[in-house]
PDB file of N, CA and C in Angstrom:
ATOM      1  N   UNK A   1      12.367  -9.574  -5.782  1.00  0.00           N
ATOM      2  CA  UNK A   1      11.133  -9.163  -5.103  1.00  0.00           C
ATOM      3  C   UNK A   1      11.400  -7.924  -4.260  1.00  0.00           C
ATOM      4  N   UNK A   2      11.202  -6.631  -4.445  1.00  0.00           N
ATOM      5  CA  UNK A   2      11.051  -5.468  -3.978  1.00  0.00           C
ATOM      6  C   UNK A   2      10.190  -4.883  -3.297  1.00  0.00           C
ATOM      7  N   UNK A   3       9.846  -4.824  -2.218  1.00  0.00           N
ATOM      8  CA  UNK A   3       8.634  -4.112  -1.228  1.00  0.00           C
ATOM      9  C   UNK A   3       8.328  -3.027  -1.093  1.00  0.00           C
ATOM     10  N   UNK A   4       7.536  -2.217  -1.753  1.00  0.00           N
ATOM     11  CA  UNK A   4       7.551  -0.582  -1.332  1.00  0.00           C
ATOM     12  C   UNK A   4       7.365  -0.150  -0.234  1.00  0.00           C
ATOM     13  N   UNK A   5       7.825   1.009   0.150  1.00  0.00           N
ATOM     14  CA  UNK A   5       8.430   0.978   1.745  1.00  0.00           C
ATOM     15  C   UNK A   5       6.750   1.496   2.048  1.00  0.00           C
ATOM     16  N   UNK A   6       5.753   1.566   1.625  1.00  0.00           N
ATOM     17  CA  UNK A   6       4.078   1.930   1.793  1.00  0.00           C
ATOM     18  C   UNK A   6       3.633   0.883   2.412  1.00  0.00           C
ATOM     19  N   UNK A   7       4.698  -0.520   2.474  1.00  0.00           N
ATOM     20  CA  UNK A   7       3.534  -1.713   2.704  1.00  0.00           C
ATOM     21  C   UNK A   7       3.986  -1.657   4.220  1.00  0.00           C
ATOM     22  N   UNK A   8       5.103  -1.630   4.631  1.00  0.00           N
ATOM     23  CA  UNK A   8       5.480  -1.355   6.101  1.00  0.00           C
ATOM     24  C   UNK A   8       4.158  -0.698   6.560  1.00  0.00           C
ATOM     25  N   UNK A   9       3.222   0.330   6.568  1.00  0.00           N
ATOM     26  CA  UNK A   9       2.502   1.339   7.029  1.00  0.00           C
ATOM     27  C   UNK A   9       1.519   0.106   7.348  1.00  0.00           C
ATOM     28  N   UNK A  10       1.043  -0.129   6.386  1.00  0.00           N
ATOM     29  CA  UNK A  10      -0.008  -1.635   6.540  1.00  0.00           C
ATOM     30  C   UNK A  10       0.223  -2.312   7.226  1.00  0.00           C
ATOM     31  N   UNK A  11       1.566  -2.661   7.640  1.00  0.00           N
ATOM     32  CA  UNK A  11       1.749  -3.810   9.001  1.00  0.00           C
ATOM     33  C   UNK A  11       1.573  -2.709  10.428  1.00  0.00           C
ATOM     34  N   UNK A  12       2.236  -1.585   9.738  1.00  0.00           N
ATOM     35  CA  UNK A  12       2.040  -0.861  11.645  1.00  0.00           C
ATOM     36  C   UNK A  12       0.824  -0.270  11.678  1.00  0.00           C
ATOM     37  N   UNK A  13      -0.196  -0.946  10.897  1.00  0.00           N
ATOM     38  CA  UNK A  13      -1.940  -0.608  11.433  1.00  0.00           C
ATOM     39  C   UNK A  13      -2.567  -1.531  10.983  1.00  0.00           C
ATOM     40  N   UNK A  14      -2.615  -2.793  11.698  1.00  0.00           N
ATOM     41  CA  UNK A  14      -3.194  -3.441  11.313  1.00  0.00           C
ATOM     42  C   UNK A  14      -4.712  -3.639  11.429  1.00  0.00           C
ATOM     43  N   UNK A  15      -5.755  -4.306  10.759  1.00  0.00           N
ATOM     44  CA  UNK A  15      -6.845  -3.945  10.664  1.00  0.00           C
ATOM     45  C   UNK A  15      -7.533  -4.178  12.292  1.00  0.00           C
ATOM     46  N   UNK A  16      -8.370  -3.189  12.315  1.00  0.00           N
ATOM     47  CA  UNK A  16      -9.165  -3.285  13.818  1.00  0.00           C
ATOM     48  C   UNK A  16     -10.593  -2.803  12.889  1.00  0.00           C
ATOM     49  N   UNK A  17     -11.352  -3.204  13.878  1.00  0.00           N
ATOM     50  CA  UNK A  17     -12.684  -2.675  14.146  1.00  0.00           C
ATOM     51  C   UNK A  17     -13.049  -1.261  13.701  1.00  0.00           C
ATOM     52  N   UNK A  18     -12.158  -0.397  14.549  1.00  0.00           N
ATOM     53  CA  UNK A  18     -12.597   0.963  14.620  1.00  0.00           C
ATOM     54  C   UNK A  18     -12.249   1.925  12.859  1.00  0.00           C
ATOM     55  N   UNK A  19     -11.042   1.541  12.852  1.00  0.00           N
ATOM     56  CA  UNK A  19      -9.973   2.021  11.397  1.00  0.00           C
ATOM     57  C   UNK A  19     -10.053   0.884  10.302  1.00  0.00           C
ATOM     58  N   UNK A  20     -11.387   0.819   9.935  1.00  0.00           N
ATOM     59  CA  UNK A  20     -10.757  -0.305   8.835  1.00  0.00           C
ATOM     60  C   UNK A  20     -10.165   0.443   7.641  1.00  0.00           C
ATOM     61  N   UNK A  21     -10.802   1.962   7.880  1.00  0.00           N
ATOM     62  CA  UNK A  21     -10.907   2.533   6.274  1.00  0.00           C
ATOM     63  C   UNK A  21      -9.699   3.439   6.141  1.00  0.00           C
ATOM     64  N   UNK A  22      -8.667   3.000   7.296  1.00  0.00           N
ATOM     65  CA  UNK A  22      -7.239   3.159   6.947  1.00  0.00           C
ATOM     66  C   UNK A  22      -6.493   2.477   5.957  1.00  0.00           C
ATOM     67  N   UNK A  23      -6.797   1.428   6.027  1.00  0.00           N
ATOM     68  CA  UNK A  23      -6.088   0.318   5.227  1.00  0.00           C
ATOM     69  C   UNK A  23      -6.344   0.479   3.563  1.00  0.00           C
ATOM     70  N   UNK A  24      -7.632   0.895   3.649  1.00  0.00           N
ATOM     71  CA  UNK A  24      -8.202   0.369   2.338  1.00  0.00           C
ATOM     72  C   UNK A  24      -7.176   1.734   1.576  1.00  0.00           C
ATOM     73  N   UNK A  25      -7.597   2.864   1.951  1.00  0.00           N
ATOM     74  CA  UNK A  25      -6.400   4.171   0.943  1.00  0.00           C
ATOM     75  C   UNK A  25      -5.182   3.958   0.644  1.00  0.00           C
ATOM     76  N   UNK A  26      -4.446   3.333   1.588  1.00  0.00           N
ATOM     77  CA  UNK A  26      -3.148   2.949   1.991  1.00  0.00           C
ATOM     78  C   UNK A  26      -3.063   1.742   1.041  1.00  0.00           C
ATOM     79  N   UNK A  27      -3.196   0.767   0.587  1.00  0.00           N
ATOM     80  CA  UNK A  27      -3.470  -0.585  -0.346  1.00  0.00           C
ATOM     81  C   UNK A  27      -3.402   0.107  -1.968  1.00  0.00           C
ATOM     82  N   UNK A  28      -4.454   0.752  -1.833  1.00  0.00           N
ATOM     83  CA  UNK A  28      -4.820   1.306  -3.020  1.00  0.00           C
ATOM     84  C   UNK A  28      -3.407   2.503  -3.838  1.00  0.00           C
ATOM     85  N   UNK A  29      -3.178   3.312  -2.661  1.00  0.00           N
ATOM     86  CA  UNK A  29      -2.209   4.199  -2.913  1.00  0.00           C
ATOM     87  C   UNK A  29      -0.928   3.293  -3.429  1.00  0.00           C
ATOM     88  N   UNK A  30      -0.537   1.545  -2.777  1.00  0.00           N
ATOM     89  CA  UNK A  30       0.628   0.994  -2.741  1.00  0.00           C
ATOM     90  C   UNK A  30       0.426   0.470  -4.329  1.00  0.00           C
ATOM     91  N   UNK A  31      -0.706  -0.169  -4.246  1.00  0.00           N
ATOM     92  CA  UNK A  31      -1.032  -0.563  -5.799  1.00  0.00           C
ATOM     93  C   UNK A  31      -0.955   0.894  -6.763  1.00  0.00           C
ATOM     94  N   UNK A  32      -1.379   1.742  -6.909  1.00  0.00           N
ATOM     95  CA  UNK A  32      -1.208   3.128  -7.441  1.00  0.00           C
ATOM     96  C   UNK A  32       0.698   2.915  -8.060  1.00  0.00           C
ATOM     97  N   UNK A  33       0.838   3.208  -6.919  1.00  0.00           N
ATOM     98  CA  UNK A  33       2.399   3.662  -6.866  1.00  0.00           C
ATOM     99  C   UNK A  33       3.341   2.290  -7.590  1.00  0.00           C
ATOM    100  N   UNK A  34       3.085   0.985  -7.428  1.00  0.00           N
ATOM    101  CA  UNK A  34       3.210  -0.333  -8.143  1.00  0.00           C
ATOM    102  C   UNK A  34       3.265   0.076  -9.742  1.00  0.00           C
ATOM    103  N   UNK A  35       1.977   0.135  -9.927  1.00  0.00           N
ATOM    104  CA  UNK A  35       1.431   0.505 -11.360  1.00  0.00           C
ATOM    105  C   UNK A  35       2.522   1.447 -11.930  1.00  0.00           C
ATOM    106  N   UNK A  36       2.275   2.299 -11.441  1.00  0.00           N
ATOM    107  CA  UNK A  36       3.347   3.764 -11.970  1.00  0.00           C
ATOM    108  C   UNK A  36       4.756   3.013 -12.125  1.00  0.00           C
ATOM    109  N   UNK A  37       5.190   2.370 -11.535  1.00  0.00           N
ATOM    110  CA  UNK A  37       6.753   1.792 -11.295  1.00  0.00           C
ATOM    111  C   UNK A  37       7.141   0.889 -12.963  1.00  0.00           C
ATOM    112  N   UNK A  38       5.933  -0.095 -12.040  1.00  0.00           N
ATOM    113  CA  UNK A  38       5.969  -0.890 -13.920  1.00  0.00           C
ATOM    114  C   UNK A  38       5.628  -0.448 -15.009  1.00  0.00           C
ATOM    115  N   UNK A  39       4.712   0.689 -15.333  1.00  0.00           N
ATOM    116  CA  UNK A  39       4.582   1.516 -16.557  1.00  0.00           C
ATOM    117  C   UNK A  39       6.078   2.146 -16.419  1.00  0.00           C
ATOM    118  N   UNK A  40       6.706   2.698 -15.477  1.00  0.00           N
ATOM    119  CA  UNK A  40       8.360   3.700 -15.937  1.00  0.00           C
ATOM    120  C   UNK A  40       9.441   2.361 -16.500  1.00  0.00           C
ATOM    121  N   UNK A  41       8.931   1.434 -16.387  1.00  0.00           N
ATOM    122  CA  UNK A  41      10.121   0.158 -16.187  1.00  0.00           C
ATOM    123  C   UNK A  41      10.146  -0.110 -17.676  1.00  0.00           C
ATOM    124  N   UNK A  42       8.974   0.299 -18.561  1.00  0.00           N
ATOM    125  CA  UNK A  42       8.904  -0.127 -20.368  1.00  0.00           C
ATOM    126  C   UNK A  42      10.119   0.962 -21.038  1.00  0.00           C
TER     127      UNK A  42
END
């Protein structure tokens, strides 16, 4: 089990009120970058 070092960012902002729509780019970008990993891994 390997963690991309993107998900750290997600714990040091965690969701508030004001920034939710930090999280959501940041998720998306980690899944992005996931994807890409396991498509190079075939």
């Amino acid at each position: 089990m390997n963690i991309p070092d993107s998900s750290h960012i997600t714990l040091a902002f965690p969701p508030n009120k004001r920034q939710p729509s930090l999280i959501v780019p940041i998720k998306i970008k980690v899944s992005l970058e996931r994807h890409k990993k396991n498509e190079s891994d075939k």
